[in-house]
Protein backbone atom coordinates (compact mmCIF):
# COMPACT_ATOMS: atom_id res chain seq x y z
CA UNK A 1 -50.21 70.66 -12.43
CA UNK A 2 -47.27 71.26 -14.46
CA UNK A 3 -44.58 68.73 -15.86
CA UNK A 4 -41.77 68.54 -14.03
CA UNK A 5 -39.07 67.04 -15.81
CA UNK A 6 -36.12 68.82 -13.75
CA UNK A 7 -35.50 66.43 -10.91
CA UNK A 8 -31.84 66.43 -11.21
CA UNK A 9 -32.20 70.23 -9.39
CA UNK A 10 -34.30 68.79 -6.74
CA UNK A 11 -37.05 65.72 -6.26
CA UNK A 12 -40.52 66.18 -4.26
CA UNK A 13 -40.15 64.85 -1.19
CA UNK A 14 -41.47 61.22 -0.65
CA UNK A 15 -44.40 60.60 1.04
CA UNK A 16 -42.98 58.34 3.74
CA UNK A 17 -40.07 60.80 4.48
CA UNK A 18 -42.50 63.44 4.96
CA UNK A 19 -44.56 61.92 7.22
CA UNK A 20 -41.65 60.81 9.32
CA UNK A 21 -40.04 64.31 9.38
CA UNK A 22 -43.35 65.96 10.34
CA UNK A 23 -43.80 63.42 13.04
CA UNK A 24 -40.22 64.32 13.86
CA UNK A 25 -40.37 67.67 14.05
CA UNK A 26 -42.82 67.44 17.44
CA UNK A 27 -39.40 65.20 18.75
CA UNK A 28 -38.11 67.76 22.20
CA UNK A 29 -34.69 67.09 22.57
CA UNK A 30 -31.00 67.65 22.08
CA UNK A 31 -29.71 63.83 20.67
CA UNK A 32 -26.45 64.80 22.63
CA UNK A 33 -28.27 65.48 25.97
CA UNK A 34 -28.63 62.43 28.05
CA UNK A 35 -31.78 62.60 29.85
CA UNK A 36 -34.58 60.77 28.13
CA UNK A 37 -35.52 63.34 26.20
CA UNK A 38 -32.46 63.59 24.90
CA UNK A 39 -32.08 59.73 24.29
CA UNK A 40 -35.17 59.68 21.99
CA UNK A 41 -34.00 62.48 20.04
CA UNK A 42 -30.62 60.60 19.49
CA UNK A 43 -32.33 57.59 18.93
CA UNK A 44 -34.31 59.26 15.89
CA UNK A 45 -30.97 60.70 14.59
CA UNK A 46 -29.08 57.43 14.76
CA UNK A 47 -31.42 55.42 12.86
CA UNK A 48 -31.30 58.21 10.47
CA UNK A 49 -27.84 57.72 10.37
CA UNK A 50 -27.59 53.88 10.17
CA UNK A 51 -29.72 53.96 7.38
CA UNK A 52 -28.17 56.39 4.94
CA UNK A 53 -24.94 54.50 5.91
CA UNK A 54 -26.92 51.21 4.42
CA UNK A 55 -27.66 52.52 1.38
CA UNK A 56 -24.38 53.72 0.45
CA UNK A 57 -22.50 50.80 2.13
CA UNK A 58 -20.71 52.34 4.57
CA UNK A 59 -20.33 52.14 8.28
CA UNK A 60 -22.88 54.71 10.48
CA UNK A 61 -19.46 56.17 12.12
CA UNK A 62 -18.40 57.10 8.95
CA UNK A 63 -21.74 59.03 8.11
CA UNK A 64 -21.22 62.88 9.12
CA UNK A 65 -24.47 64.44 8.37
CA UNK A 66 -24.11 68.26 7.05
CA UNK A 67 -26.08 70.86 5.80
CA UNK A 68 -26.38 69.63 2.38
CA UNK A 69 -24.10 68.70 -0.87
CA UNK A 70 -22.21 71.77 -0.75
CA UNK A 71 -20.89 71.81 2.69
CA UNK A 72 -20.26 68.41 2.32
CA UNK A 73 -18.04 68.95 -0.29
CA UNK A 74 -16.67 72.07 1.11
CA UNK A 75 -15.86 69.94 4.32
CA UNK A 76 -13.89 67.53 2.06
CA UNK A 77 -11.83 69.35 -0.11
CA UNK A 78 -10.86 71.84 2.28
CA UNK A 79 -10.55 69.39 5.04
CA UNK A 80 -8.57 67.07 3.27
CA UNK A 81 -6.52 70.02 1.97
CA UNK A 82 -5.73 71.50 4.95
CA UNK A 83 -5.05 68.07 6.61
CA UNK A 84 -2.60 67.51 4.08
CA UNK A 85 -0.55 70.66 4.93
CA UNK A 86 0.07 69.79 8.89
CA UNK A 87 3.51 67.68 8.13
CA UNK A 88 4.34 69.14 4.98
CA UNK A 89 3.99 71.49 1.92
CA UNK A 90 0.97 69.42 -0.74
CA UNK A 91 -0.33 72.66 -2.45
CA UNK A 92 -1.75 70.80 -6.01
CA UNK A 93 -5.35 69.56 -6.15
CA UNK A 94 -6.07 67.47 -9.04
CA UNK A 95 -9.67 67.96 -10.27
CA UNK A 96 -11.15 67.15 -13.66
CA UNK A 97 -12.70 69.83 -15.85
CA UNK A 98 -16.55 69.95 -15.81
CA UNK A 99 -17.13 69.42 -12.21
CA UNK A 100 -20.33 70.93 -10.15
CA UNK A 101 -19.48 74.35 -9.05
CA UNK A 102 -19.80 73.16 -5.29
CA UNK A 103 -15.99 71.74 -6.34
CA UNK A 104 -15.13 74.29 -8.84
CA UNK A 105 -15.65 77.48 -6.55
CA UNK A 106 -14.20 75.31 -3.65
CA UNK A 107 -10.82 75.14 -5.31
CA UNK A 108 -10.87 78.16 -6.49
CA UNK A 109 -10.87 79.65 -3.36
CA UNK A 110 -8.25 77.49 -1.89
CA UNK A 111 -6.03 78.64 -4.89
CA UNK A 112 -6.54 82.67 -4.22
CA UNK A 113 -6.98 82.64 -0.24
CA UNK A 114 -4.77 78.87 0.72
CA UNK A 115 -2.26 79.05 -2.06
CA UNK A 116 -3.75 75.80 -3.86
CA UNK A 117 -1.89 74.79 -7.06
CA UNK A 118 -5.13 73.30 -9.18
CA UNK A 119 -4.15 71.17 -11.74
CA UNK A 120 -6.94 70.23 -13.93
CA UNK A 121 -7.56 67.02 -16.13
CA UNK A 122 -9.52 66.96 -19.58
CA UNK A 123 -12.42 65.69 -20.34
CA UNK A 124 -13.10 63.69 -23.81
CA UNK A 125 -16.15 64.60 -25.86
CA UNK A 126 -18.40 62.33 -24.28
CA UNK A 127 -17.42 64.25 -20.59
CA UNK A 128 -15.46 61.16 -19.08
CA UNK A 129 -12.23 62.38 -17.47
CA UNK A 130 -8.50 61.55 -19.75
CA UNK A 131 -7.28 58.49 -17.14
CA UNK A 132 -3.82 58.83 -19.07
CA UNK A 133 -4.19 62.57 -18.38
CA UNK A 134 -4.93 61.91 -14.83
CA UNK A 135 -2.00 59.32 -14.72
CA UNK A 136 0.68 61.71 -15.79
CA UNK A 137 -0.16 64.51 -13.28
CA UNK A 138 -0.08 61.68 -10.18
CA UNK A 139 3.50 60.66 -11.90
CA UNK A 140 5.08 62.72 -9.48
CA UNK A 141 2.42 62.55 -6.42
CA UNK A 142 4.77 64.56 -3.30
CA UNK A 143 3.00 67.81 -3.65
CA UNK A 144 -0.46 66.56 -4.59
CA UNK A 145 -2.84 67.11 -1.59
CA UNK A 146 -5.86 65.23 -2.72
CA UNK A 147 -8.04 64.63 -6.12
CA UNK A 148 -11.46 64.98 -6.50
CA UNK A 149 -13.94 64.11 -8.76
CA UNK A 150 -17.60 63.60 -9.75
CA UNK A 151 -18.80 60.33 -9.89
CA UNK A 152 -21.41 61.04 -12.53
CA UNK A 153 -21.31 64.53 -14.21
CA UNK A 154 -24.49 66.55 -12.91
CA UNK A 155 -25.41 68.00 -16.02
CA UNK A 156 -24.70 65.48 -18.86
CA UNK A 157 -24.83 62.73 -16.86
CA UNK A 158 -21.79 60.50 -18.17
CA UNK A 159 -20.33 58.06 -15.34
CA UNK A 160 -16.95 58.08 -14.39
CA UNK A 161 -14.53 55.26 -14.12
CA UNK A 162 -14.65 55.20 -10.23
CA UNK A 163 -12.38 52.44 -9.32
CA UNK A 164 -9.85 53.05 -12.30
CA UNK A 165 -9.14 56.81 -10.67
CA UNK A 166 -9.38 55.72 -7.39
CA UNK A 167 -6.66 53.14 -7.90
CA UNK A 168 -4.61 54.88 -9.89
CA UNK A 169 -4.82 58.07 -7.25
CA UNK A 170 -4.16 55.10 -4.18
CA UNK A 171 -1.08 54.19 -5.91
CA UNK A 172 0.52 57.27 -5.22
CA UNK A 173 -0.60 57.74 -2.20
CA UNK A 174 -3.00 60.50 -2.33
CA UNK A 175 -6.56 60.44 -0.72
CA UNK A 176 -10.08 60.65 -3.24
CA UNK A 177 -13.15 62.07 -3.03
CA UNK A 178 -15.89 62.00 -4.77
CA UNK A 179 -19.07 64.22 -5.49
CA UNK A 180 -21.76 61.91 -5.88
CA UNK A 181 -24.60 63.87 -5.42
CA UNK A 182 -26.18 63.39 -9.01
CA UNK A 183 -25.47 59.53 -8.96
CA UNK A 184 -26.86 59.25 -5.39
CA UNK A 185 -29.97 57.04 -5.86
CA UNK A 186 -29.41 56.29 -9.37
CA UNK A 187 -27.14 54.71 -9.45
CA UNK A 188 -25.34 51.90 -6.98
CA UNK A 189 -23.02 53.97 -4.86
CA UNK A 190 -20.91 51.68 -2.99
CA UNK A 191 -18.66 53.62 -0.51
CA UNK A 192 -17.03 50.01 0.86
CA UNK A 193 -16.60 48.94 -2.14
CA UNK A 194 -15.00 52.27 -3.48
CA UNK A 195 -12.01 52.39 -2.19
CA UNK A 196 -12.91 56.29 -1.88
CA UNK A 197 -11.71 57.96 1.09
CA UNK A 198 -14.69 60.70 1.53
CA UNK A 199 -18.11 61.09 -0.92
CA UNK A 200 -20.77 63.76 -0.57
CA UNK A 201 -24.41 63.32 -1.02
CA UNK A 202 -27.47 65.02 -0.74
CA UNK A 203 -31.08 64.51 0.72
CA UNK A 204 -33.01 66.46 -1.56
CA UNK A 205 -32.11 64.75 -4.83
CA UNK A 206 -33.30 61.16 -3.63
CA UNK A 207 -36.73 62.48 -2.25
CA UNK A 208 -35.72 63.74 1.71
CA UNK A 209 -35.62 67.39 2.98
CA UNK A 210 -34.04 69.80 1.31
CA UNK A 211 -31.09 70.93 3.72
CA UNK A 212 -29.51 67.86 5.32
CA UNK A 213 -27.11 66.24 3.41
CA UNK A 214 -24.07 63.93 4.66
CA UNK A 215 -20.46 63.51 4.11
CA UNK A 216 -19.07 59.92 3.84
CA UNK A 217 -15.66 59.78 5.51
CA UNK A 218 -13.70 56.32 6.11
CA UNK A 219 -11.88 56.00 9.56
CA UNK A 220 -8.72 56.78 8.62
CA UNK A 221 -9.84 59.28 6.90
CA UNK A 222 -8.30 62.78 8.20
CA UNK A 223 -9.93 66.51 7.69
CA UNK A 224 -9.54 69.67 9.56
CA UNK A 225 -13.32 70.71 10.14
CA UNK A 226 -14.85 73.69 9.03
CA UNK A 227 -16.86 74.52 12.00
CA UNK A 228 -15.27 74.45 15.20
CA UNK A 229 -17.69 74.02 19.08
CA UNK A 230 -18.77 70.97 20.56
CA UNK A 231 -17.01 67.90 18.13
CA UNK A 232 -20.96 66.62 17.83
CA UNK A 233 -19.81 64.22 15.12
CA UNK A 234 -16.07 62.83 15.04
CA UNK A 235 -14.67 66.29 16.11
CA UNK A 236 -15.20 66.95 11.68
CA UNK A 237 -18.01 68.96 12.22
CA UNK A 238 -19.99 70.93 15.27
CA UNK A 239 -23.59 71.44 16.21
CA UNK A 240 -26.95 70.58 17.47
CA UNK A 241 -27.74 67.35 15.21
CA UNK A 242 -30.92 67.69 12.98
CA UNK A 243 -32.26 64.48 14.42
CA UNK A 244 -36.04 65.23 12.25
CA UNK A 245 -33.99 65.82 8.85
CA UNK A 246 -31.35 62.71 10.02
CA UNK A 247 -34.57 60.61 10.04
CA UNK A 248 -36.49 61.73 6.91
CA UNK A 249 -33.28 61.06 4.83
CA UNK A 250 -32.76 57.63 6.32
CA UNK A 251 -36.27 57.10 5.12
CA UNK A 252 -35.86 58.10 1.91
CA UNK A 253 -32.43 56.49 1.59
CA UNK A 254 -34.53 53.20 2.76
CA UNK A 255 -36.80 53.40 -0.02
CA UNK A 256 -36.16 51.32 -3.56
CA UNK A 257 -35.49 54.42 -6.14
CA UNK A 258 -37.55 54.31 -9.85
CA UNK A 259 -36.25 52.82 -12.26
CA UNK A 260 -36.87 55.62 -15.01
CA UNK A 261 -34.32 54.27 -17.93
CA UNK A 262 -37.52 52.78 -19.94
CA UNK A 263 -38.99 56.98 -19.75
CA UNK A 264 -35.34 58.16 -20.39
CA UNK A 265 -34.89 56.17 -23.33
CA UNK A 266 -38.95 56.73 -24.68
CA UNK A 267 -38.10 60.63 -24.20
CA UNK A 268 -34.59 60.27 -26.13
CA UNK A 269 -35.91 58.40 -29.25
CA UNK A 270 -39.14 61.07 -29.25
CA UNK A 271 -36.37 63.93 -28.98
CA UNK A 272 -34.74 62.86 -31.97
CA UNK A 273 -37.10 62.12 -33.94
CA UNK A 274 -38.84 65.51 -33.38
CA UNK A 275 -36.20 67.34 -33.75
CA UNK A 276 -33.71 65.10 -35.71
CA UNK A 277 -30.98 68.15 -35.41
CA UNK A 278 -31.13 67.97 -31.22
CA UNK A 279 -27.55 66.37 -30.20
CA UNK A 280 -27.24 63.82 -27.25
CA UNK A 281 -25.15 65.19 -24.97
CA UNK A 282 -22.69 62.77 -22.61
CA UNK A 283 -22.48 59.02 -22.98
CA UNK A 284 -25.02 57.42 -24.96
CA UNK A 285 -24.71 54.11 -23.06
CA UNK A 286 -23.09 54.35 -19.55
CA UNK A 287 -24.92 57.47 -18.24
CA UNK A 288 -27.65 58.21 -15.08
CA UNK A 289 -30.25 56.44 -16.48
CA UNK A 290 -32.81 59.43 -15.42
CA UNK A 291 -30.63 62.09 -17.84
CA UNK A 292 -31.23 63.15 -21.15
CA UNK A 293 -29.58 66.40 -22.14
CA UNK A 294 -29.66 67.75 -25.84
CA UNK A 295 -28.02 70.53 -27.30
CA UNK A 296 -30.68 72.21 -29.89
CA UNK A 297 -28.32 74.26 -33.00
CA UNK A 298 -29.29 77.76 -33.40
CA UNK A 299 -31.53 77.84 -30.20
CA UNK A 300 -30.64 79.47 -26.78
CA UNK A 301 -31.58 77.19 -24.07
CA UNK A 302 -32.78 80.00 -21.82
CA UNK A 303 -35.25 80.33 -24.91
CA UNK A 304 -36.03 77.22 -25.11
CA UNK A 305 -36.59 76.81 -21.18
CA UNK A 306 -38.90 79.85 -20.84
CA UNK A 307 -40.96 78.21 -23.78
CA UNK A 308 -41.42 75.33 -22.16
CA UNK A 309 -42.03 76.54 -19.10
CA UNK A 310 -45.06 79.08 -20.34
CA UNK A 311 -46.17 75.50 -21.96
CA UNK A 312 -46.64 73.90 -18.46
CA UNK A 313 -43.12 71.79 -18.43
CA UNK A 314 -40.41 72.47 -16.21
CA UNK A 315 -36.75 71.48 -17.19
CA UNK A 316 -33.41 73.36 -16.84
CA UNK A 317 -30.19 74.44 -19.55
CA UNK A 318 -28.22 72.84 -16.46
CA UNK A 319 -27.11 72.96 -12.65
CA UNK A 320 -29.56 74.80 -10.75
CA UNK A 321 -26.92 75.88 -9.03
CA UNK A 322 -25.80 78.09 -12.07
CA UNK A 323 -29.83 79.01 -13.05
CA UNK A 324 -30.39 82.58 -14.31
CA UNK A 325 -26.40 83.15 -15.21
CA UNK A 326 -26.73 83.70 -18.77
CA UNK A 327 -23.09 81.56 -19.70
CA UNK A 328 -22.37 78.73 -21.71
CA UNK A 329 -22.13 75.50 -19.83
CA UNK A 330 -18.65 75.04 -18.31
CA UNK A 331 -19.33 71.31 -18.89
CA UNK A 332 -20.34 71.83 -21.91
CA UNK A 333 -17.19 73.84 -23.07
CA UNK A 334 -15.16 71.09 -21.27
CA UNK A 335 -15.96 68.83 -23.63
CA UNK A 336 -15.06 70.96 -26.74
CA UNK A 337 -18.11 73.00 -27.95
CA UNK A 338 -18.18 75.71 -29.23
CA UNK A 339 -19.63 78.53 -26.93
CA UNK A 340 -22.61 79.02 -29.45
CA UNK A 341 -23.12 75.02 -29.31
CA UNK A 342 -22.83 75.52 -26.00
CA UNK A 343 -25.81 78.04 -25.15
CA UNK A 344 -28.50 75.75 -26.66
CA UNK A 345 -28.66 73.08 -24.22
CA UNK A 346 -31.39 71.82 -21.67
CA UNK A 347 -31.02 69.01 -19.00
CA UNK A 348 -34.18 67.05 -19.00
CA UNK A 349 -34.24 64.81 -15.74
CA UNK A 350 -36.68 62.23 -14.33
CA UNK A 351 -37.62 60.67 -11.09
CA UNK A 352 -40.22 58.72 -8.83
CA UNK A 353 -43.40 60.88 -9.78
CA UNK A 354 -42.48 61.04 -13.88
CA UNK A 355 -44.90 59.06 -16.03
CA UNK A 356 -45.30 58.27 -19.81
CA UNK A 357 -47.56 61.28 -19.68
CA UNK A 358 -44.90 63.56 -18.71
CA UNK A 359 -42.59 62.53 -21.47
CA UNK A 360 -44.93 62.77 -24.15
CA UNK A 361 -46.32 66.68 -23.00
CA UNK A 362 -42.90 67.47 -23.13
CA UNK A 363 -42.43 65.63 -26.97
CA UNK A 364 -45.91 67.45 -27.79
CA UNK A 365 -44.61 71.02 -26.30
CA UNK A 366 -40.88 70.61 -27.41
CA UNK A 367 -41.33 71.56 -31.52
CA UNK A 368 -43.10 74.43 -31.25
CA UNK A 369 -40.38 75.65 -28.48
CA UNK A 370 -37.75 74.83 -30.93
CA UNK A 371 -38.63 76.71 -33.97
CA UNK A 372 -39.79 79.81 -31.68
CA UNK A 373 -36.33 79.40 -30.35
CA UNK A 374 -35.10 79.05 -33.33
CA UNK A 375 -36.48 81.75 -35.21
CA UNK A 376 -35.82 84.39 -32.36
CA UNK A 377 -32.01 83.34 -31.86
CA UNK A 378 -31.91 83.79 -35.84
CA UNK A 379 -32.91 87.23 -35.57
CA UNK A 380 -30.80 88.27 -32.79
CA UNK A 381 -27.86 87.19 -35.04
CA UNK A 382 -28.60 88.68 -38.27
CA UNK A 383 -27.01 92.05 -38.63
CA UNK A 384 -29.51 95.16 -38.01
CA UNK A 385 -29.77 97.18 -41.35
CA UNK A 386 -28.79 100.91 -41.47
CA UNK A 387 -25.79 100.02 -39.05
């Protein structure tokens, strides 16, 4: 079996969610039908739903279940956007550099097709978002239709200052939401406690089904939907209800998370002292504590990926969502890099099936991967003679 140290992308599924989606699956029923059929099915989907809302503290009725992280965040920032417009004219979205390209593509198209003003906020070295940055562009908060943000970068892993943005975005009078999809059993995501006003998660990174994923939004909350029919859930979003995937992610939403910091920081302190040039990316302290991502100088981290990967480890140069587009790191150049520093990085993530064993094939594999790496990116950049 090969390591797989790229859990960020996606986690196997747990065993107990898989057995209850299977068992699922046989469910016959619409949940919005009300013959008895019907009832079981909604029964299924509602405990699904009153579950995820546990775990994120949040009430069920705010839990609107979606196809996965990126609708869910498509249903936010459009929805809020477009909600914003009804009484009158909020074109600016304020959105740190760095975020997942679920957010990034997402505004971009409201700016080209919606006439979106994006106004992005820096990020400092270590990827956290400039509050004072943030603070200036909410100074004058009439035409600002929302801000959104990540609440732990997905590739480097640094936390952000929830409450401080939240507050200071409250103040003005302009709605939040937040992409918490990496930090989403991790960390403690507390939507209550938040003061957010919508957050996006995902089933597949916390050991559910791929494909189901939920959007958080508080009562007073107010989006225009992106799919329009029957008003299933809150009139935000229409459809038959996946009652099988509902339950499988409120089973795996149920189930205490691995705490991975002791591998995280055993794989860390092996990194560097393999390779003592490898650079810590994102906060050294207040990070996911199943991240570790290293830029490697004079390596390409496609290189170094492929290297590992004929070596029997899996790991990833960043989002998955971004896999096989040969470009530095957005987050990366967000932070100030240089687009060379940039292209040698890998994202090594952990999660409930990673052992000691893991960590140390990848120590044992990751030297040899460098200086192949090495050597090959040295000889791509030396001139050709003759020319």
């Amino acid at each position: 079996m090969p390591v797989y140290l790229d859990h960020a992308a996606t986690t196997p599924i747990l065993p107990e969610a898989l057995a209850t989606f299977t068992d699922a699956l046989t469910t016959v029923g619409n949940p919005s039908s009300i013959h008895s059929a019907g009832q079981h099915a909604k029964m299924l989907l509602e405990d699904g739903r009153a579950r995820v809302a546990a775990s994120l503290g949040a009430e069920p009725v705010e839990v609107v279940f979606t196809s996965g992280g990126t609708e869910s965040i498509n249903l936010a920032v459009k929805g809020l956007f477009w909600a914003r417009q009804r009484d009158r004219r909020r074109p600016r979205i304020v959105v740190p550099a760095g975020e997942h390209h679920a957010t990034v593509d997402t505004v971009d198209w409201l700016e080209r097709h919606e006439g979106a003003v994006v106004d992005v906020v820096p990020l400092d070295a270590q990827g956290r978002i400039d509050l004072a940055g943030l603070e200036a562009r909410l100074a004058s908060a009439d035409d600002v239709a929302l801000v959104t943000f990540l609440w732990a970068n997905n590739e480097v892993g640094t936390m952000q200052p929830v409450d401080r943005i939240v507050a200071l975005a409250h103040a003005a009078g302009v709605p939040v939401h937040s992409d918490a999809v990496a930090a989403y059993g991790q960390v403690p995501v507390d939507f209550a406690a938040s003061g957010l006003d919508a957050l996006s998660v995902s089933a597949h990174k916390i050991g559910g089904p791929v494909g189901v994923g939920a959007l958080v939004l508080g009562r007073r909350a107010v989006v225009e939907p992106l799919i329009h029919g029957g008003g299933q859930q809150r009139q935000v979003r229409s459809g038959t209800q996946d009652a099988p995937a509902a339950a499988a992610f409120g089973v795996a939403a149920s189930v205490p998370h691995a705490d991975v910091r002791h591998l995280r920081d055993r794989l860390v302190a092996g990194v560097r002292a393999a390779v003592p040039s490898a650079v810590l990316m994102g906060d050294p302290v207040d990070r996911l504590p199943n991240n570790a991502h290293f830029t490697f100088p004079g390596c390409e981290g496609d290189s170094l990926l492929f290297l590992l990967d004929a070596a029997g480890v899996a790991v990833s140069t960043g989002s998955a969502c971004q896999a096989g587009v040969p470009e530095a790191s957005h987050v990366l150049l967000a932070m100030g890099l240089s687009e060379d520093d940039a292209r040698g990085a890998l994202r090594i993530t952990l999660g409930h099936t990673s052992t000691e064993q893991d960590v140390d094939a990848f120590l044992d594999a990751l030297p040899v991967a460098v200086a192949r790496a090495g050597a090959a990116g040295m000889a791509r950049r030396e001139p050709s003679l003759g020319r």
